[in-house]
N, C-alpha and C. Protein backbone atom coordinates (compact mmCIF):
# COMPACT_ATOMS: atom_id res chain seq x y z
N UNK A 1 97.46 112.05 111.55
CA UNK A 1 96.55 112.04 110.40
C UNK A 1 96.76 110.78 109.54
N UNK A 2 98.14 110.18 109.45
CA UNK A 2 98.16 109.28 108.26
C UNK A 2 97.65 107.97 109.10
N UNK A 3 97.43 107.74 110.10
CA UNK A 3 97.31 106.77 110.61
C UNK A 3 95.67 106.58 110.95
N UNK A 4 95.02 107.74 111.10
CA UNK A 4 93.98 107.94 110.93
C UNK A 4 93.20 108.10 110.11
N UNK A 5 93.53 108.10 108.51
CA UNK A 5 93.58 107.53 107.76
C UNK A 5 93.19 106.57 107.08
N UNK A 6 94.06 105.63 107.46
CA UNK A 6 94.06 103.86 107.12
C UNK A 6 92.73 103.23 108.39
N UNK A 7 92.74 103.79 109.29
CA UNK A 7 92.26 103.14 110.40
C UNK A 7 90.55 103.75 109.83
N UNK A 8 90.52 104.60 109.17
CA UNK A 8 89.01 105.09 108.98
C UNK A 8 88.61 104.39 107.51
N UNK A 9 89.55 104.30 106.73
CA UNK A 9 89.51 103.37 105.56
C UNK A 9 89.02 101.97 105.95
N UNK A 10 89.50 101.51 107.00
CA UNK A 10 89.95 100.12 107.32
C UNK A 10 87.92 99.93 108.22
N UNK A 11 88.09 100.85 108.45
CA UNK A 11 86.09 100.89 109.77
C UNK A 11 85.58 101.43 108.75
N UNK A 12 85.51 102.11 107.57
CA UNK A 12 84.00 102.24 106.56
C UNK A 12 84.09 100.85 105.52
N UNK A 13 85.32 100.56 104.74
CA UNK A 13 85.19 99.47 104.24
C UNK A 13 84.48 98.34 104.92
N UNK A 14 84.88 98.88 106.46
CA UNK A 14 84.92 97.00 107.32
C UNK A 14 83.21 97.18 107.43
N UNK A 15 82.74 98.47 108.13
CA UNK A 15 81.57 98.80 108.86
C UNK A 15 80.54 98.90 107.55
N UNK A 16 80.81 99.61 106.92
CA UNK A 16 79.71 99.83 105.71
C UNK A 16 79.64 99.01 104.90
N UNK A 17 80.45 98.13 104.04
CA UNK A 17 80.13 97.47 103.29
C UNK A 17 80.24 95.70 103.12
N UNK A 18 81.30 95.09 104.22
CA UNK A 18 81.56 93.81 104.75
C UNK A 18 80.58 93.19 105.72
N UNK A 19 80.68 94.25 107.22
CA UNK A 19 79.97 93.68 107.97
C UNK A 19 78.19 93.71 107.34
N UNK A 20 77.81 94.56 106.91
CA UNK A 20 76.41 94.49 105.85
C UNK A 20 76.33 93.62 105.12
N UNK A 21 77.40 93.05 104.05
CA UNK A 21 77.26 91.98 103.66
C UNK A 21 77.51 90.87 104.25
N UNK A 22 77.93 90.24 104.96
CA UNK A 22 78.22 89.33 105.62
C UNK A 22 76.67 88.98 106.57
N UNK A 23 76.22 90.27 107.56
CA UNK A 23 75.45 89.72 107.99
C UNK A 23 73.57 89.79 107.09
N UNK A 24 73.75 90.13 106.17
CA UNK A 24 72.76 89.73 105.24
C UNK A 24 73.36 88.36 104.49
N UNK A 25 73.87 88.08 104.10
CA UNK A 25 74.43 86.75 103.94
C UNK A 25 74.17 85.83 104.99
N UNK A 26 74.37 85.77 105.97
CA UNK A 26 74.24 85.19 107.92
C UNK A 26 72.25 84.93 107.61
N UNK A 27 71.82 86.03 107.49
CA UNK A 27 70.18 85.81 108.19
C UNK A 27 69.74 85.70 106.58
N UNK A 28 70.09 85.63 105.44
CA UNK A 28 69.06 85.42 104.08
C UNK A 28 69.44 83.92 103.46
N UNK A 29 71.22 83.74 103.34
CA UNK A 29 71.73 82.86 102.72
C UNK A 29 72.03 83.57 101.16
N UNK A 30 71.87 84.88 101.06
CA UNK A 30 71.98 85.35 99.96
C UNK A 30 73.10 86.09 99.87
N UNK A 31 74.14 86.13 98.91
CA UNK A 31 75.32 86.79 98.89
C UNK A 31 74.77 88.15 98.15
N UNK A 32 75.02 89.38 98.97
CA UNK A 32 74.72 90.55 98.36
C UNK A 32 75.47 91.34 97.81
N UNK A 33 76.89 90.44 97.06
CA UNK A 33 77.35 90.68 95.83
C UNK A 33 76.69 90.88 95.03
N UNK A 34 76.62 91.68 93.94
CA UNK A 34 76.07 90.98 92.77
C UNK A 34 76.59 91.51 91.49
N UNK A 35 77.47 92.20 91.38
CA UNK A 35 78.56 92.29 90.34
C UNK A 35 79.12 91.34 89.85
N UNK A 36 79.04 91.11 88.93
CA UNK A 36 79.46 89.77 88.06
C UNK A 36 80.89 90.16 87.09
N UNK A 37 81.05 89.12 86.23
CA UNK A 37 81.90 89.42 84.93
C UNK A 37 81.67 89.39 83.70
N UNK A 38 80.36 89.65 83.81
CA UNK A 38 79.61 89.63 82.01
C UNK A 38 80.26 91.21 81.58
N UNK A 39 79.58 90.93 80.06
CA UNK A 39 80.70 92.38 79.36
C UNK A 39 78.85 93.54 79.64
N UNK A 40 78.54 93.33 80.58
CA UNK A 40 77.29 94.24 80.92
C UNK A 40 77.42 95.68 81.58
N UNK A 41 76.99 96.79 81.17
CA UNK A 41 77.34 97.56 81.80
C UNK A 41 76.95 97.83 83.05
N UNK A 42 76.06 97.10 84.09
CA UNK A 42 75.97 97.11 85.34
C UNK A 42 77.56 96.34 85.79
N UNK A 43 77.86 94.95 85.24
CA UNK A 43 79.60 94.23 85.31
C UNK A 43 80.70 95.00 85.56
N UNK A 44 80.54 95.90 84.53
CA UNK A 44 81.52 96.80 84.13
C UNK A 44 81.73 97.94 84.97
N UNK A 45 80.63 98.66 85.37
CA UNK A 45 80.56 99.58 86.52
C UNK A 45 81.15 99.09 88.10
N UNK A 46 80.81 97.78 87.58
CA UNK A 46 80.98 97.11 89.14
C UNK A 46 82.61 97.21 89.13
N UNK A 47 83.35 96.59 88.35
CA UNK A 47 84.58 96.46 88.16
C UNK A 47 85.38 97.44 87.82
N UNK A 48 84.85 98.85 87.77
CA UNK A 48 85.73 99.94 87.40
C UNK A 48 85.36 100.67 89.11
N UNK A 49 84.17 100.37 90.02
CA UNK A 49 84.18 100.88 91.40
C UNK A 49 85.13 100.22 92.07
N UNK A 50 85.70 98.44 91.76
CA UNK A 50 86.41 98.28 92.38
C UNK A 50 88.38 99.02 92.29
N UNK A 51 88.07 99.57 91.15
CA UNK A 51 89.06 100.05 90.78
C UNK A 51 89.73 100.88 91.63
N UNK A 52 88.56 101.68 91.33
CA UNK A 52 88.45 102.71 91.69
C UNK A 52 88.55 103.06 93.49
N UNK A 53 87.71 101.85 94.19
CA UNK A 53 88.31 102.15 95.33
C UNK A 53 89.42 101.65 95.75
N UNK A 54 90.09 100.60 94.85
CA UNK A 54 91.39 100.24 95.37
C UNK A 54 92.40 101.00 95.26
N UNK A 55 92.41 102.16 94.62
CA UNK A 55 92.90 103.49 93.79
C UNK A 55 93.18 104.10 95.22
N UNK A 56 91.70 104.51 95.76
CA UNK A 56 91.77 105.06 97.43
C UNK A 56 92.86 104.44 98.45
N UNK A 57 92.50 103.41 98.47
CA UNK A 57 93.34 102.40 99.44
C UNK A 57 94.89 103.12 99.25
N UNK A 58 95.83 102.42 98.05
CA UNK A 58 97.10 102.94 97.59
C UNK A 58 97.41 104.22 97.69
N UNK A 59 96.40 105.21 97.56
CA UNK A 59 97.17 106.58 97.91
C UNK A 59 96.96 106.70 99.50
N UNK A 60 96.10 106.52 100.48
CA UNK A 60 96.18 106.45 101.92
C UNK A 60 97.31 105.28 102.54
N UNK A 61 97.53 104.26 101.97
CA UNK A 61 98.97 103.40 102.20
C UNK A 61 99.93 104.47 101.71
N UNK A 62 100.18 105.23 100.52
CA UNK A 62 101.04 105.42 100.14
C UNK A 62 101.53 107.37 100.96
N UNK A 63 100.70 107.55 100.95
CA UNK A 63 100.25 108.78 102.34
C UNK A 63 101.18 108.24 103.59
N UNK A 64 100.75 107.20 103.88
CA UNK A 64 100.57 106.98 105.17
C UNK A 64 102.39 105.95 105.66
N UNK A 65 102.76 105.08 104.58
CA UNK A 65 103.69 104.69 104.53
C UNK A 65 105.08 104.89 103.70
N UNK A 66 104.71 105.67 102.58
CA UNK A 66 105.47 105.55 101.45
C UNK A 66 105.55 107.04 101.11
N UNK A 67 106.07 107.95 101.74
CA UNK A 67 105.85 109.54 101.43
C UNK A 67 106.66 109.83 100.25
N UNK A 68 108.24 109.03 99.99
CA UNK A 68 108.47 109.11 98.75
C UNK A 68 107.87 109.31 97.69
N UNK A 69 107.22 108.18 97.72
CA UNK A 69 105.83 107.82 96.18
C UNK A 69 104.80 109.08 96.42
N UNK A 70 104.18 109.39 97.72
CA UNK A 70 103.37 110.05 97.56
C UNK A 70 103.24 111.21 97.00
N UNK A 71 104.34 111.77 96.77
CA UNK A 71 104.86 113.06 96.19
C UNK A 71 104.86 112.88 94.53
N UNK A 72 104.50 111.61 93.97
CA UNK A 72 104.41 111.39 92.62
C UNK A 72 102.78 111.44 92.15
N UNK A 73 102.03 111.21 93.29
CA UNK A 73 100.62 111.54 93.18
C UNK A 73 100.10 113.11 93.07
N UNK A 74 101.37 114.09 92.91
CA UNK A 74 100.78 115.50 92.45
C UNK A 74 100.33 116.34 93.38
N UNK A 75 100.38 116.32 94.51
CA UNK A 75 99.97 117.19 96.14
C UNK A 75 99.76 118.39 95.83
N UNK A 76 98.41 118.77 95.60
CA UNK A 76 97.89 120.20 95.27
C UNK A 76 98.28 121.40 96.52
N UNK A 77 99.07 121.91 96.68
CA UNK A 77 100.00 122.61 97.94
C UNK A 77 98.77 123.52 98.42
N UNK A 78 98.07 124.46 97.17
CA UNK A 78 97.26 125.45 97.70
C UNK A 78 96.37 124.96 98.10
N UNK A 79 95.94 123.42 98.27
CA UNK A 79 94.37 123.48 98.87
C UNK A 79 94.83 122.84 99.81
N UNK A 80 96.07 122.43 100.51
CA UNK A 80 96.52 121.90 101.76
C UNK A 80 96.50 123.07 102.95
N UNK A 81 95.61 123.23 103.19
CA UNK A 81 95.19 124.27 104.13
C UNK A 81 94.47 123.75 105.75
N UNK A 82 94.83 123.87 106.71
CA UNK A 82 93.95 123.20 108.09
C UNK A 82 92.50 123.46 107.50
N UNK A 83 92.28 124.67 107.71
CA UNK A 83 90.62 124.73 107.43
C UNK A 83 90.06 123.47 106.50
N UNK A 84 90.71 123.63 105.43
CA UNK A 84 90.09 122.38 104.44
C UNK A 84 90.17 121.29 104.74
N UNK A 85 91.63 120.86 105.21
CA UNK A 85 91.35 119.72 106.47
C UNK A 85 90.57 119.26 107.05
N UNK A 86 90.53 120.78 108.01
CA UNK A 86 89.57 120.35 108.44
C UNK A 86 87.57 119.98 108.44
N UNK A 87 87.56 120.84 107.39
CA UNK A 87 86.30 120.57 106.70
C UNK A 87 86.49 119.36 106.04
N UNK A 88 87.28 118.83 105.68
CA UNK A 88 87.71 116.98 104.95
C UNK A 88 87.74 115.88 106.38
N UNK A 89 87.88 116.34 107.39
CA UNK A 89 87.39 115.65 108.40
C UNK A 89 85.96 115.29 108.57
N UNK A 90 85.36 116.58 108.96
CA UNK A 90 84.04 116.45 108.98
C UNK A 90 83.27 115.49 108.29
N UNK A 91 83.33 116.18 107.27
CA UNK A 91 82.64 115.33 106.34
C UNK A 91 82.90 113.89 106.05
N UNK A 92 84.35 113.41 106.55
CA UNK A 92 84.24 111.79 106.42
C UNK A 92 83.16 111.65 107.96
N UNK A 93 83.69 112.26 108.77
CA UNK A 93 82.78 111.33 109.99
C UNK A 93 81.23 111.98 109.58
N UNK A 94 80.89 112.68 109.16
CA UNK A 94 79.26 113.14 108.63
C UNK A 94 78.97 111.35 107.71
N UNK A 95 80.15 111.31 106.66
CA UNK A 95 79.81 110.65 105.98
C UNK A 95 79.95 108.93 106.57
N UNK A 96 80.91 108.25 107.10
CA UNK A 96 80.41 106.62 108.05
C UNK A 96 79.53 107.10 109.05
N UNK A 97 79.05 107.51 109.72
CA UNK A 97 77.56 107.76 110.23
C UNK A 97 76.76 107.90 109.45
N UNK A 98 76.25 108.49 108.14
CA UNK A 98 75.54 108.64 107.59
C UNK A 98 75.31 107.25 107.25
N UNK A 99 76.39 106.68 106.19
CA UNK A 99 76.21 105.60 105.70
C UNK A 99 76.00 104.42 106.50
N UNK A 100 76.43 104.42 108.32
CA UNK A 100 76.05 103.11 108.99
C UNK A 100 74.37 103.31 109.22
N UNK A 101 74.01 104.66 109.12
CA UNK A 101 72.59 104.37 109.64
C UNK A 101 71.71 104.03 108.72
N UNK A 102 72.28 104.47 107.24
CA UNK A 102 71.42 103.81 106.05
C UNK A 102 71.78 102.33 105.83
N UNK A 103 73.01 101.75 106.48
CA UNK A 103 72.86 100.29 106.21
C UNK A 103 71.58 99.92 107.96
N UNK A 104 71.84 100.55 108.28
CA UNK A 104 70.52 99.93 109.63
C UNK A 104 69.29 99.83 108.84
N UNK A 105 68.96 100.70 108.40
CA UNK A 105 67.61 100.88 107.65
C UNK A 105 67.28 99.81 106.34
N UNK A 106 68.39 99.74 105.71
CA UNK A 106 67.94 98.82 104.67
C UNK A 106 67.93 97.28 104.49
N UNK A 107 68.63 96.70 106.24
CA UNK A 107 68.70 96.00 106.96
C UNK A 107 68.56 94.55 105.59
N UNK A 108 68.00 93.60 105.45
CA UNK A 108 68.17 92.87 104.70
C UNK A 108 67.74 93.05 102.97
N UNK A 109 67.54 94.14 103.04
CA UNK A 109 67.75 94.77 101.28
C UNK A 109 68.80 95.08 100.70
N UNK A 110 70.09 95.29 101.73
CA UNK A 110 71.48 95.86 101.37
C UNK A 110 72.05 94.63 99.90
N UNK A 111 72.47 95.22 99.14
CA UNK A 111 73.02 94.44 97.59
C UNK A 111 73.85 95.62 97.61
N UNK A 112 74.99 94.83 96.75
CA UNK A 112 76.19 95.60 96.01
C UNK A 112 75.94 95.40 94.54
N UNK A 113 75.34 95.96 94.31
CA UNK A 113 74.96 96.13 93.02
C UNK A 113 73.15 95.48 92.84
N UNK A 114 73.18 94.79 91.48
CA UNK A 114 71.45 94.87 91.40
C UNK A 114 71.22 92.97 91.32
N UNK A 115 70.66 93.07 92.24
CA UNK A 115 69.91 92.01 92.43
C UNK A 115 68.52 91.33 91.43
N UNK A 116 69.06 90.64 90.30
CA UNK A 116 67.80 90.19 89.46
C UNK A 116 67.63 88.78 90.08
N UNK A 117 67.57 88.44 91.28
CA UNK A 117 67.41 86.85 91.33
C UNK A 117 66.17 86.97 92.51
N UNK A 118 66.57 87.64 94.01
CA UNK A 118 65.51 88.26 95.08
C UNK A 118 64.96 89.07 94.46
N UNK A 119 63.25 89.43 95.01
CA UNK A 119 62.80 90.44 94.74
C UNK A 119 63.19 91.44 96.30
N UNK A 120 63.52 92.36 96.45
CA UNK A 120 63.90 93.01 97.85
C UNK A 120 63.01 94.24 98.23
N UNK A 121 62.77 94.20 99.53
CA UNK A 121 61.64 95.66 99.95
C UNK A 121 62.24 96.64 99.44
N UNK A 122 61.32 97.47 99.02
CA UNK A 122 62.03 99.11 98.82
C UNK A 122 62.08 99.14 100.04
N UNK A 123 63.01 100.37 100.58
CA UNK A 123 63.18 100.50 101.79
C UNK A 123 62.92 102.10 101.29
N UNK A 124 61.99 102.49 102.44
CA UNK A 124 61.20 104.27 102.34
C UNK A 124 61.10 104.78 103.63
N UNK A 125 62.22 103.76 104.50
CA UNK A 125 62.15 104.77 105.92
C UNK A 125 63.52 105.29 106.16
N UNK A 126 63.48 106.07 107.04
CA UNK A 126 64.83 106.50 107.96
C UNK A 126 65.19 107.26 106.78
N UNK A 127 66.70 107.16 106.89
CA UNK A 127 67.10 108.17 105.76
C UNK A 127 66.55 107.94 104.47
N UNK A 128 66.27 106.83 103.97
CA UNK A 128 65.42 106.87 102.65
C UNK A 128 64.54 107.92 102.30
N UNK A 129 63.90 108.35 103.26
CA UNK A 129 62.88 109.61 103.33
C UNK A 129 63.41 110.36 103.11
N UNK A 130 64.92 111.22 103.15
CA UNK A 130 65.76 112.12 102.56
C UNK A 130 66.23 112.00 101.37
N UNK A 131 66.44 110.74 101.04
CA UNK A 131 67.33 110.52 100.06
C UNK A 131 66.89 109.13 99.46
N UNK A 132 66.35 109.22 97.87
CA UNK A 132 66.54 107.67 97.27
C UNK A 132 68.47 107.02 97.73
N UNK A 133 68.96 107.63 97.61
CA UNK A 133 70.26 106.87 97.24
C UNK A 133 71.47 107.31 98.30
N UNK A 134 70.79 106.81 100.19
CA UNK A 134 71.66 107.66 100.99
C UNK A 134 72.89 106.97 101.15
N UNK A 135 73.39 105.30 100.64
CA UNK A 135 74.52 105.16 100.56
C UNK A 135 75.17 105.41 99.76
N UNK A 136 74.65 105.76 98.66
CA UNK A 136 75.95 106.28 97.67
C UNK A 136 76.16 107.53 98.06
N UNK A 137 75.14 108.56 98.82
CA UNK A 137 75.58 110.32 99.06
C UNK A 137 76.60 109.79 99.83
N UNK A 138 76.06 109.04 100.85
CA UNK A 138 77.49 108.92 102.58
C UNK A 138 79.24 108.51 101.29
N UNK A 139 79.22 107.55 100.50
CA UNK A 139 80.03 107.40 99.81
C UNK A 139 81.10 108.97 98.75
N UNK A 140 79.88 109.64 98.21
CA UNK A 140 80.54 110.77 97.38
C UNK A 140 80.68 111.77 98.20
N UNK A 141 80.35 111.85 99.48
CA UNK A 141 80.70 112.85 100.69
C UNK A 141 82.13 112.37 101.31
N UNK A 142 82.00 111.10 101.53
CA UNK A 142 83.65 110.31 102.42
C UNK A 142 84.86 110.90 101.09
N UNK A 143 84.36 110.72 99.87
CA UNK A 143 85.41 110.92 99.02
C UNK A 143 85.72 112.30 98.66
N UNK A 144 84.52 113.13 98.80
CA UNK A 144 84.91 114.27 98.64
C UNK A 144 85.76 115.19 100.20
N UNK A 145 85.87 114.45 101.40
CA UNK A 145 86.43 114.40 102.57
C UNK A 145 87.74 114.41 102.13
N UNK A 146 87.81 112.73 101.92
CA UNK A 146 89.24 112.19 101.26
C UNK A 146 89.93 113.09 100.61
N UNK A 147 89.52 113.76 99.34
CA UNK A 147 90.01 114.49 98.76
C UNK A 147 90.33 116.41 99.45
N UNK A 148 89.81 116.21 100.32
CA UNK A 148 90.24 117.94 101.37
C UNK A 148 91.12 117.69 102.11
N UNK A 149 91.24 116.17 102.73
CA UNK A 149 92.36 116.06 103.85
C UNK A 149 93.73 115.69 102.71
N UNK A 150 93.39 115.36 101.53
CA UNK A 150 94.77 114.65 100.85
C UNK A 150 94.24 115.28 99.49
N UNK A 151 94.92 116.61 99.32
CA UNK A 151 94.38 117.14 97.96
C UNK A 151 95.51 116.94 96.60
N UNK A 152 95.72 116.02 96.28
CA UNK A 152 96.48 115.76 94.97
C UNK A 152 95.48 115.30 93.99
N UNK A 153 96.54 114.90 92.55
CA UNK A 153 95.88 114.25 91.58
C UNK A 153 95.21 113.26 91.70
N UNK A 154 95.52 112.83 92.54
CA UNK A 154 94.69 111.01 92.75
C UNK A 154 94.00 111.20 93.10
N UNK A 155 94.11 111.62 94.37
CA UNK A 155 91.93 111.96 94.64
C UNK A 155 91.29 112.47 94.31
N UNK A 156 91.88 113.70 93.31
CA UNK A 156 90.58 114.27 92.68
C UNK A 156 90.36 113.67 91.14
N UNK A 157 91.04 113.02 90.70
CA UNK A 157 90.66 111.99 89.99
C UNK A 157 89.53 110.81 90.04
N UNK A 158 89.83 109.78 91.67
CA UNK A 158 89.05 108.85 92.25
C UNK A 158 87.88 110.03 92.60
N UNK A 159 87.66 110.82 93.00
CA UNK A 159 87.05 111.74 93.33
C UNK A 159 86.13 111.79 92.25
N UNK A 160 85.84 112.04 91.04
CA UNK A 160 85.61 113.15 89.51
C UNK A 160 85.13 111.28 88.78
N UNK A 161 85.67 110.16 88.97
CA UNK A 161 85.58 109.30 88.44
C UNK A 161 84.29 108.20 89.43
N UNK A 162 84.31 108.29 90.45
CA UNK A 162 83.98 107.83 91.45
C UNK A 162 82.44 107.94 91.44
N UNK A 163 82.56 109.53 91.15
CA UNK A 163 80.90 110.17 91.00
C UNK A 163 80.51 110.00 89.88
N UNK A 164 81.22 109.83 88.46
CA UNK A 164 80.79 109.41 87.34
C UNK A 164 80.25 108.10 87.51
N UNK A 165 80.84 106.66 88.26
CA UNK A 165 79.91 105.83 88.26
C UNK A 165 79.26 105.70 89.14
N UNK A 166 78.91 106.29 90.18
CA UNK A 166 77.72 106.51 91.06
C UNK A 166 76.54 106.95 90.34
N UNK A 167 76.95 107.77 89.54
CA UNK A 167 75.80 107.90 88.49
C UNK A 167 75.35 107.34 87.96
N UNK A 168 75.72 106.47 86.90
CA UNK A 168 75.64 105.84 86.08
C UNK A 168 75.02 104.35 86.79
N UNK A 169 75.25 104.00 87.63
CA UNK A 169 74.99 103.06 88.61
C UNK A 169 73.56 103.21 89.43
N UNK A 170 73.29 104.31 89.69
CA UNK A 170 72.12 104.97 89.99
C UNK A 170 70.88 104.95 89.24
N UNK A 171 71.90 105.07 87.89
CA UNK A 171 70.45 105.26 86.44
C UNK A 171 70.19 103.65 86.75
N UNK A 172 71.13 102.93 86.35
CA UNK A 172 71.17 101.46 86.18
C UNK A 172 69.75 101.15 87.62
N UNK A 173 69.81 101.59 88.67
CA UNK A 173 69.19 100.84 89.70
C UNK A 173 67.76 101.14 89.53
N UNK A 174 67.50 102.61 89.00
CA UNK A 174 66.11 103.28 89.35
C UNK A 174 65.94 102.66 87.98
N UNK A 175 66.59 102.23 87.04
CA UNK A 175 65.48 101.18 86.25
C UNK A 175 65.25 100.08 86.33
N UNK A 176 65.78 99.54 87.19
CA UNK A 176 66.01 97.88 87.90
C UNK A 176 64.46 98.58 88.86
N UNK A 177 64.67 99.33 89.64
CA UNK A 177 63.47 99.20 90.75
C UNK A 177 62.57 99.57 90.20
N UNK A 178 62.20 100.33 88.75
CA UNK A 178 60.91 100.56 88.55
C UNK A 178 60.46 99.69 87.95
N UNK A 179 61.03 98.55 87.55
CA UNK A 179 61.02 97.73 86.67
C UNK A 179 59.97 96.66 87.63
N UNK A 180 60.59 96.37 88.86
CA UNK A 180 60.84 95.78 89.94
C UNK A 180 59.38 96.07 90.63
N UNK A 181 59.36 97.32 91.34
CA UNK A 181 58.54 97.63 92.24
C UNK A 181 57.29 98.31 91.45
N UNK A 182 57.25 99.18 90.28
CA UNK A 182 56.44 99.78 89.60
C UNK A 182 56.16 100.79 90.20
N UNK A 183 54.79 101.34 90.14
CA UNK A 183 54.05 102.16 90.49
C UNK A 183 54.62 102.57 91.99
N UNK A 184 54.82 101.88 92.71
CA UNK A 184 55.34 102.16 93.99
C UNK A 184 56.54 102.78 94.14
N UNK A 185 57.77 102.24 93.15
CA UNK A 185 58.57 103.10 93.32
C UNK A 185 58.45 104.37 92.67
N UNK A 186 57.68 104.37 91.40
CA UNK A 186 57.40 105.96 90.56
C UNK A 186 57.07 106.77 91.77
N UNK A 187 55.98 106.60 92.92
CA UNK A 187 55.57 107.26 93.73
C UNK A 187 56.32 107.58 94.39
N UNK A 188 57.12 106.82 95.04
CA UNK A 188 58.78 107.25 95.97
C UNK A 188 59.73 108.28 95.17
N UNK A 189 59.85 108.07 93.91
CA UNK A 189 60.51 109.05 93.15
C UNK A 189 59.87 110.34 93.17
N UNK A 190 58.96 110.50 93.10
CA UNK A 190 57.95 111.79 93.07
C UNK A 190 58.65 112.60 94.45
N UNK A 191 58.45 111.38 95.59
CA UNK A 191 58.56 112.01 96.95
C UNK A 191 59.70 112.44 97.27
N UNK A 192 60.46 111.75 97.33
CA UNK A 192 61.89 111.62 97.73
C UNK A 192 63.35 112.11 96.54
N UNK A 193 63.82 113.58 96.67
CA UNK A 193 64.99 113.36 95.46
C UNK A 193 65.68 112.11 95.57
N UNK A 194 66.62 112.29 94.24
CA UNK A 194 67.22 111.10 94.13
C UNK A 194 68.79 111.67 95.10
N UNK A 195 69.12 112.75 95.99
CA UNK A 195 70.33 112.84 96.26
C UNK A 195 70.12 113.17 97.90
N UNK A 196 69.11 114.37 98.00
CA UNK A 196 68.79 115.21 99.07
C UNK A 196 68.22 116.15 98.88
């Protein structure tokens, strides 16, 4: 498990959010960063997700290498159960499938955060049709995984904090795109929840 772990950390970071950026970077010339360091609260969100997933990282190193320490992260005993396990399995692999097929779909629209410089397609196919926002669900599903296979304070913290700015990040976008797309996206909103 601990090794499996790091190695699934190591393929959603790499698969979902590098290789997407990189190869939209490759075919646009556009870096689909776009978190900055202004005192803005799109900035700010950006820089408390990175926190926040580096938060993840350290307790699966620290899981995985450092069992001493890990025992200072608070190991919730009663929800260390196989079943929950194993339902915290699932749901990570539900969740990097989910999320590689919504980076297929949004194919050169993918941004880490909000893009005011491109104007970018809405993207309203494939999983979009389920979901306005199917990489952030594949994201608050992997973490809510994370947190069944490794139930302490830390993850349900990164967990509880994680989804607070997914939210908040969410509001931030659907007023960037209505702003953006108008009428077209109001109509997508109508159609499509914003979760599932």
């Amino acid at each position: 498990m601990k090794f499996f772990l790091l190695a699934y950390l190591l393929m959603f970071f790499g698969l979902a959010l590098f290789l997407p950026s990189y190869r939209v970077w490759k075919t646009t010339g556009v870096n689909p960063y776009k978190f900055g360091k202004s005192e803005s609260t799109h900035d700010y969100v950006g820089t408390l997700f990175r926190i926040t997933l580096f938060a993840v990282v350290l307790v699966v190193v620290a899981f995985t290498f450092l069992p001493e320490l890990y025992t200072y992260l608070v190991p919730i005993a009663y929800l260390n159960s196989a079943t929950l396990n194993l339902i915290g399995l699932i749901l990570l692999t539900i969740a990097v499938v989910w999320v590689l097929i919504a980076q297929v779909h949004m194919q050169k629209s993918w941004r880490i955060g909000i893009d005011e410089d491109v104007k970018t397609e809405l993207i309203q196919t494939g999983l979009f049709k389920l979901s306005r926002n199917p990489i952030f669900l594949g994201m608050r599903v992997m973490l809510l995984g994370l947190f069944l296979v490794l139930p302490n304070a830390a993850t349900l913290v990164t967990l509880f904090c994680s989804d607070l700015l997914v939210q908040i990040q969410v509001r931030l976008e659907e007023e960037f795109l209505t702003r953006t797309h108008g009428e077209t996206y109001r109509n997508y909103q109508k159609q499509v929840r914003r979760w599932i």
